[in-house]
C-alpha atoms as a PDB file:
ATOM      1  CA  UNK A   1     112.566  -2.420   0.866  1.00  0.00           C
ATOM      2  CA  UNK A   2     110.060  -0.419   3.290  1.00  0.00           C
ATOM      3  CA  UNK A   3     109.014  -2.646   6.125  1.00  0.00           C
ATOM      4  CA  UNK A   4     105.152  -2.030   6.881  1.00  0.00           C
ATOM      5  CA  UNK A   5     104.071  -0.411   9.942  1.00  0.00           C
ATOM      6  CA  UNK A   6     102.100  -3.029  11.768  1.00  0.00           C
ATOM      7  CA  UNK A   7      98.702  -1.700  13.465  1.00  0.00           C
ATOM      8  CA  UNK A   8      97.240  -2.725  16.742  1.00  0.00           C
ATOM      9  CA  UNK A   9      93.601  -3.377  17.250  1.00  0.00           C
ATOM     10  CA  UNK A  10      93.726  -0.136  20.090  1.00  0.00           C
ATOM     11  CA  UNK A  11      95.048   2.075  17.480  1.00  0.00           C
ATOM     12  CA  UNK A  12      92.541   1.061  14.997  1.00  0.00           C
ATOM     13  CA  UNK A  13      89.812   2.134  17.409  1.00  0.00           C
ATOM     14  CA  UNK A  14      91.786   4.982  18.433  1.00  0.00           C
ATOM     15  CA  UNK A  15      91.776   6.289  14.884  1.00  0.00           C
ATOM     16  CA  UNK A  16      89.946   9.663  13.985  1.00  0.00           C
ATOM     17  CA  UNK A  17      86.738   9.017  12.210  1.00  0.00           C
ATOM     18  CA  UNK A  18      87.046   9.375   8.915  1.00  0.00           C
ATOM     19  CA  UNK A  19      83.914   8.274   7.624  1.00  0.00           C
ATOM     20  CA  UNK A  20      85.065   5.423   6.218  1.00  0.00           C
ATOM     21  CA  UNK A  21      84.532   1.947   7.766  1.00  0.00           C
ATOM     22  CA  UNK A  22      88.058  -0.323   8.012  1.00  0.00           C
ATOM     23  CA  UNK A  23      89.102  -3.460   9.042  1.00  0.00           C
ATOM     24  CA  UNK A  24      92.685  -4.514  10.672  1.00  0.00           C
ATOM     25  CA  UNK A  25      94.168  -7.602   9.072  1.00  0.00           C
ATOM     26  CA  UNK A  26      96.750  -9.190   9.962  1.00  0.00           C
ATOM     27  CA  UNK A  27      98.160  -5.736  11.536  1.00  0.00           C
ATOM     28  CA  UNK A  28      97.302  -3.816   8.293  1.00  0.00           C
ATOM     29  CA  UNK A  29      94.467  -1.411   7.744  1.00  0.00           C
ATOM     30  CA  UNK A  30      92.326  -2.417   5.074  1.00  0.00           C
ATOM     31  CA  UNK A  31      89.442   0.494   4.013  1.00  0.00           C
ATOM     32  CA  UNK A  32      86.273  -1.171   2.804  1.00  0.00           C
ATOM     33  CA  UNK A  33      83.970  -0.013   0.119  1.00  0.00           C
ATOM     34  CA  UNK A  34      80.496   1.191   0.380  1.00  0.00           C
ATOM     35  CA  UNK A  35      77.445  -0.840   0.021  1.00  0.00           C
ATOM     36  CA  UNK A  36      74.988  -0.187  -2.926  1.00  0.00           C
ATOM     37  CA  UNK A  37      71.050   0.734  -2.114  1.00  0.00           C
ATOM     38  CA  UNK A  38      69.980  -2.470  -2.868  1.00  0.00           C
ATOM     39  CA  UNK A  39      72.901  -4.237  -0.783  1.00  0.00           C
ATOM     40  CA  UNK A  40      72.118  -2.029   1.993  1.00  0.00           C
ATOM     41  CA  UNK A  41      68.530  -3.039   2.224  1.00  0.00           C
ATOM     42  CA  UNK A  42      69.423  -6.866   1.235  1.00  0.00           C
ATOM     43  CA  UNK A  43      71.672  -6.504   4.704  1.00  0.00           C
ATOM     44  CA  UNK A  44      68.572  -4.957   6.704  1.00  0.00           C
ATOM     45  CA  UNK A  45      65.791  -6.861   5.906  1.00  0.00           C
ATOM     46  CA  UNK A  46      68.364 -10.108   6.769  1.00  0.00           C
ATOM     47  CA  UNK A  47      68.971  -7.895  10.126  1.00  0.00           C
ATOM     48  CA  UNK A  48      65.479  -7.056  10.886  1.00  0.00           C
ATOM     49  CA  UNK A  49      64.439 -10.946  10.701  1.00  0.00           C
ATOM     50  CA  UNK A  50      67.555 -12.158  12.843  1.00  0.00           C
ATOM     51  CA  UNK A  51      67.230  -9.423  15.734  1.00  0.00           C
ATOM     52  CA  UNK A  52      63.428  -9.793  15.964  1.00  0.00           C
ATOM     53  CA  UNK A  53      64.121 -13.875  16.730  1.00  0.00           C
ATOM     54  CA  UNK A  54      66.580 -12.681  18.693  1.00  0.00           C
ATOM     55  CA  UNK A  55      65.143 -10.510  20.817  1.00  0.00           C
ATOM     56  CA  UNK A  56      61.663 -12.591  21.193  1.00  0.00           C
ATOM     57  CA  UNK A  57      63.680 -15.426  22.073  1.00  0.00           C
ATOM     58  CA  UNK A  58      66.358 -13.722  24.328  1.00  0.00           C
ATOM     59  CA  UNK A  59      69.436 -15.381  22.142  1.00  0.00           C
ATOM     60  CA  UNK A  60      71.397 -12.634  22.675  1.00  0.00           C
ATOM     61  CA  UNK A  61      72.734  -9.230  21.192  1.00  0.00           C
ATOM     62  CA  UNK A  62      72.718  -8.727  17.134  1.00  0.00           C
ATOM     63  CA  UNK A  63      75.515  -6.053  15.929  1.00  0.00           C
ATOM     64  CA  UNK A  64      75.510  -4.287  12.679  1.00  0.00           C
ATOM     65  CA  UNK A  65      78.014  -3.207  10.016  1.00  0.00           C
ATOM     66  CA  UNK A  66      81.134  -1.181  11.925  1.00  0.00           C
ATOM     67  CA  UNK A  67      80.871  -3.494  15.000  1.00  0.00           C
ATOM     68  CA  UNK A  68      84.764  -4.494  15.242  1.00  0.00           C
ATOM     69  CA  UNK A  69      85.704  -8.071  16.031  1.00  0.00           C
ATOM     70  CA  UNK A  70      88.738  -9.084  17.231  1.00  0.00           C
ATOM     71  CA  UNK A  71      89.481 -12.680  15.522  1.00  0.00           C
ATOM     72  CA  UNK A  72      93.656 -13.067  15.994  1.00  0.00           C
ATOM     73  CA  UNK A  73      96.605 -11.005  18.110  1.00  0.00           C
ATOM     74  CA  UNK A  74      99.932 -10.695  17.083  1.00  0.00           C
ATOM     75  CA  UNK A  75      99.738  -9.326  14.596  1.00  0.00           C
ATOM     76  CA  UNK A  76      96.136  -7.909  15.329  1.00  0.00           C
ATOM     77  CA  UNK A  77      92.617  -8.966  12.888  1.00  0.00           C
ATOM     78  CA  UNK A  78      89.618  -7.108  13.259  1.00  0.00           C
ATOM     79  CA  UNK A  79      86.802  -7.380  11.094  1.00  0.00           C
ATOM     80  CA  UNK A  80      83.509  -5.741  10.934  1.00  0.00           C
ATOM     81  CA  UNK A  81      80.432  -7.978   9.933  1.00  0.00           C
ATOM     82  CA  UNK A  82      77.594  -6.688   8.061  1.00  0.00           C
ATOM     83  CA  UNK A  83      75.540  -8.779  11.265  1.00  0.00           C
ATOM     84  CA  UNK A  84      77.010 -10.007  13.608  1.00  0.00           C
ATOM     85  CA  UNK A  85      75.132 -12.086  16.789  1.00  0.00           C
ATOM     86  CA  UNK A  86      76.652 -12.842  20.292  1.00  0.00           C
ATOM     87  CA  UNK A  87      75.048 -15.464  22.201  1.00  0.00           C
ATOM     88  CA  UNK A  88      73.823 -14.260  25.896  1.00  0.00           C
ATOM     89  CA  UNK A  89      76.065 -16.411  27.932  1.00  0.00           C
ATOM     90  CA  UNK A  90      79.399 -14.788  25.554  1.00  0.00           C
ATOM     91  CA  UNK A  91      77.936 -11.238  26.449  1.00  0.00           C
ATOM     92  CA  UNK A  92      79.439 -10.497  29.686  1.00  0.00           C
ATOM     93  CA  UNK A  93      82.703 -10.664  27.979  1.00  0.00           C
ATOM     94  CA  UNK A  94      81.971  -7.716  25.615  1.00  0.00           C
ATOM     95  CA  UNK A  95      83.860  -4.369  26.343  1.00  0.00           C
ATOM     96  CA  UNK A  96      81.194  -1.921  25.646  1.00  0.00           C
ATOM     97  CA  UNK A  97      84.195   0.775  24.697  1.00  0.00           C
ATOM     98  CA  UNK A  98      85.833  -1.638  22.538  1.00  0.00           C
ATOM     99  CA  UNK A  99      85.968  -4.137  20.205  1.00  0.00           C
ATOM    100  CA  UNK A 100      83.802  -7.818  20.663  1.00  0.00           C
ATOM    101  CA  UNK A 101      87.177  -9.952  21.988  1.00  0.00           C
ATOM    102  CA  UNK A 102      86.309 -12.857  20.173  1.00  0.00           C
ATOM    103  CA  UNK A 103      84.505 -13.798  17.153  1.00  0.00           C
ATOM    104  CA  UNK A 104      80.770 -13.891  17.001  1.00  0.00           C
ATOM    105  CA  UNK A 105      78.655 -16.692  17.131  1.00  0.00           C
ATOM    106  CA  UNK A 106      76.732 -15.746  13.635  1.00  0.00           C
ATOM    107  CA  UNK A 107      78.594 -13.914  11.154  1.00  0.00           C
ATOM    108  CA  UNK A 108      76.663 -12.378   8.131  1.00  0.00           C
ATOM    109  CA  UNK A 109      78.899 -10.881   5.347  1.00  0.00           C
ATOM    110  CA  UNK A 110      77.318  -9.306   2.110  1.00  0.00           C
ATOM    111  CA  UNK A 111      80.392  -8.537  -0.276  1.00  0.00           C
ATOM    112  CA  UNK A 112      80.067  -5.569  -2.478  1.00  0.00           C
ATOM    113  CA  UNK A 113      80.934  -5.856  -6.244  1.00  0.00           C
ATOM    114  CA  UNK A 114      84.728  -4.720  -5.725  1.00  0.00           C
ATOM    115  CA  UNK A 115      85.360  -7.861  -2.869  1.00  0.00           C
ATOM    116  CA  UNK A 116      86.425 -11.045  -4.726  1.00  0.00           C
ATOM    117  CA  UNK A 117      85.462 -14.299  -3.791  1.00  0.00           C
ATOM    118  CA  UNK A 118      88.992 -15.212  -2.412  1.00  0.00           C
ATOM    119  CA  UNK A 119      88.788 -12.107  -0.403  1.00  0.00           C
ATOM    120  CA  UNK A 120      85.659 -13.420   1.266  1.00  0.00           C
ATOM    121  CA  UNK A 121      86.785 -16.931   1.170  1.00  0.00           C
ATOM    122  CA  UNK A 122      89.559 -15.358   3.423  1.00  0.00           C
ATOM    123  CA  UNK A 123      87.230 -13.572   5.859  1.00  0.00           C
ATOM    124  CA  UNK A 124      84.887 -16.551   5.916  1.00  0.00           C
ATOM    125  CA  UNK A 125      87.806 -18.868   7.025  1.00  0.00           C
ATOM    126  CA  UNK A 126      88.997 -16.337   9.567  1.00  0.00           C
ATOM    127  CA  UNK A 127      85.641 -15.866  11.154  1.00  0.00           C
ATOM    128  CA  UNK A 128      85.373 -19.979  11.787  1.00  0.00           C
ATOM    129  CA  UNK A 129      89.196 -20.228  13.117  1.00  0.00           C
ATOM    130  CA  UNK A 130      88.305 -17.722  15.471  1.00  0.00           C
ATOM    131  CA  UNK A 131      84.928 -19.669  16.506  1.00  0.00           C
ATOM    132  CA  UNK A 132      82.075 -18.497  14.588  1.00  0.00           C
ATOM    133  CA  UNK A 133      79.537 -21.662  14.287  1.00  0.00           C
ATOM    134  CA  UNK A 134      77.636 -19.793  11.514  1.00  0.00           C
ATOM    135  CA  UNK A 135      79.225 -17.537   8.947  1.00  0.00           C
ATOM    136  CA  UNK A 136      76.423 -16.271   5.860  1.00  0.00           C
ATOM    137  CA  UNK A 137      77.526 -14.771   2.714  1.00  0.00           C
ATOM    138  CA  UNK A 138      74.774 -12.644   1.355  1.00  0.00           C
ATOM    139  CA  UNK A 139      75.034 -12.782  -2.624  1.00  0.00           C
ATOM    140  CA  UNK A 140      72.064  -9.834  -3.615  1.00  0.00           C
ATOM    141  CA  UNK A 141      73.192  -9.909  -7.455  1.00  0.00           C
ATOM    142  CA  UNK A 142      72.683 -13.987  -7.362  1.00  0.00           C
ATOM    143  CA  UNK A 143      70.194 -14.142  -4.632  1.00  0.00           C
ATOM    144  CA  UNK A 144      71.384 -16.611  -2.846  1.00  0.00           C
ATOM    145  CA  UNK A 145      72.644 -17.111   0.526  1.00  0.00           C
ATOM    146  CA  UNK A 146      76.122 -19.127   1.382  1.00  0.00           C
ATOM    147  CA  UNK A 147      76.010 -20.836   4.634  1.00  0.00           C
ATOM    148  CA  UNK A 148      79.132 -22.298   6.374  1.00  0.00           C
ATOM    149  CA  UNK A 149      79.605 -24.634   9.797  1.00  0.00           C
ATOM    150  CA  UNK A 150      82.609 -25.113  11.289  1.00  0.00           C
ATOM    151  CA  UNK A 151      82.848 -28.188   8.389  1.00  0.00           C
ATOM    152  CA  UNK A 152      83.897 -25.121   6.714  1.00  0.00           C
ATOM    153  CA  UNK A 153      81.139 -26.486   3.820  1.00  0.00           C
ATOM    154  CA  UNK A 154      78.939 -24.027   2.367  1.00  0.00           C
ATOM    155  CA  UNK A 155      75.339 -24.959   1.404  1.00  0.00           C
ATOM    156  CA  UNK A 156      74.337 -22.545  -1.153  1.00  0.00           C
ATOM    157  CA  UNK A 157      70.531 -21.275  -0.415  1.00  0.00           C
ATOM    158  CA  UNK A 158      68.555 -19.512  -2.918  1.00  0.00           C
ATOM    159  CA  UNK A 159      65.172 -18.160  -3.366  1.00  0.00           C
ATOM    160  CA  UNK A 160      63.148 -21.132  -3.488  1.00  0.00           C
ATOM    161  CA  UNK A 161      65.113 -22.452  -0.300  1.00  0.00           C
ATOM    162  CA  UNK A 162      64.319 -21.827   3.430  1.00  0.00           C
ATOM    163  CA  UNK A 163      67.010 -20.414   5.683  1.00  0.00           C
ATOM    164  CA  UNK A 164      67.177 -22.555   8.737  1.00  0.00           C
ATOM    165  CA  UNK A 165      69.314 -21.261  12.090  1.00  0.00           C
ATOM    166  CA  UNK A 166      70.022 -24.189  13.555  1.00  0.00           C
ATOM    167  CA  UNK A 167      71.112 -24.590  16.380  1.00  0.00           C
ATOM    168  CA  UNK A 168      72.682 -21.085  16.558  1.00  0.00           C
ATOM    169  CA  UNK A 169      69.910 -19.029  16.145  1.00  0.00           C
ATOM    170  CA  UNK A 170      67.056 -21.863  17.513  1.00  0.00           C
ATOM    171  CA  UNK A 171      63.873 -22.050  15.775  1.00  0.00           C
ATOM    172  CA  UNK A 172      64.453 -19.590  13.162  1.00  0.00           C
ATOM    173  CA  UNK A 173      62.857 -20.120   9.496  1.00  0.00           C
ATOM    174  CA  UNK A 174      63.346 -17.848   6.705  1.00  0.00           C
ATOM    175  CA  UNK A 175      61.939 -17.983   3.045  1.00  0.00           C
ATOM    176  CA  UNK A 176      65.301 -16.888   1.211  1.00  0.00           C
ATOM    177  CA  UNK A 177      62.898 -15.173  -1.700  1.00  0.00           C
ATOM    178  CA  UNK A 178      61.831 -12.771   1.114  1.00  0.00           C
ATOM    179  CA  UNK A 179      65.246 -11.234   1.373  1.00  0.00           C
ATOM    180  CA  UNK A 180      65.837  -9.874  -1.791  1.00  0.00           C
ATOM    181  CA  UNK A 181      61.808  -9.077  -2.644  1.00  0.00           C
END
């Protein structure tokens, strides 16, 4: 039996780039497939709406897919949320060469036809052990919208629905059916 060389989140960063976007789990690299068109722009009207509350209500920073997360050491996770927002009092704590040191407070993931659910079940459950309050799976093919809490219960969202921050993004409203127009 080959033992598996276990990666650290410096040498992940360190890496050449390749042009393809990875993740670190659990010490291995994991390489991550490519969004479809309509996933893509799914994922940026979602980001456009979030960083213009953010920014008109000074919330914080929003971070977009490739943004590296460290969410466990020994052995190293990193993941790379599609969005990704840091409350302003967490900011200081960012290392603008490196990876975010903790998990964010909003995670938004939009899995792309190869990711199972398990899979995503698995980076869902990471993100809120780590400390995200929010994590959002993006379905584009269902149109709907999975929201978790730290209850680690997911209210499923669809078109006719109305996205509602709460109290991590404060005062933010979204028709669901205006995503995936």
């Amino acid at each position: 039996m080959t033992a598996t060389r276990v990666m650290t989140a410096q040498e992940l960063l360190a890496l050449p780039d390749d042009g393809q976007q990875s993740e670190l789990v659990r010490g291995e690299l994991v390489v991550l497939p490519f969004h479809s068109a309509g996933e893509g722009r799914v994922i940026a009207r979602l980001a456009w709406s979030i960083g213009a509350h953010v920014n008109g209500h000074d919330l914080g920073d929003v971070f977009l897919g490739g943004t590296g997360c460290i969410l466990a050491r020994d052995p190293d996770t990193v993941r790379a949320p599609d969005i990704a927002l840091v409350a302003s009092h967490r900011l200081p704590l960012a290392d603008e060469d490196g990876f975010l040191p903790f998990a964010p407070d909003l995670v938004v993931e939009a899995p792309v036809i190869e990711e199972t659910f398990n899979y995503i079940l698995e980076k869902v459950l990471q993100y809120l052990d780590a400390g995200a309050r929010m994590v959002v799976v993006v379905v584009p093919r269902r149109e709907v919208l999975m929201v978790y809490g730290p209850d680690r219960v997911a209210r499923v969202l669809g078109v006719g629905d109305v996205f509602d921050g709460g109290d991590v993004l404060p005062g933010f409203r979204l028709a669901v059916g205006e995503i995936f127009e």
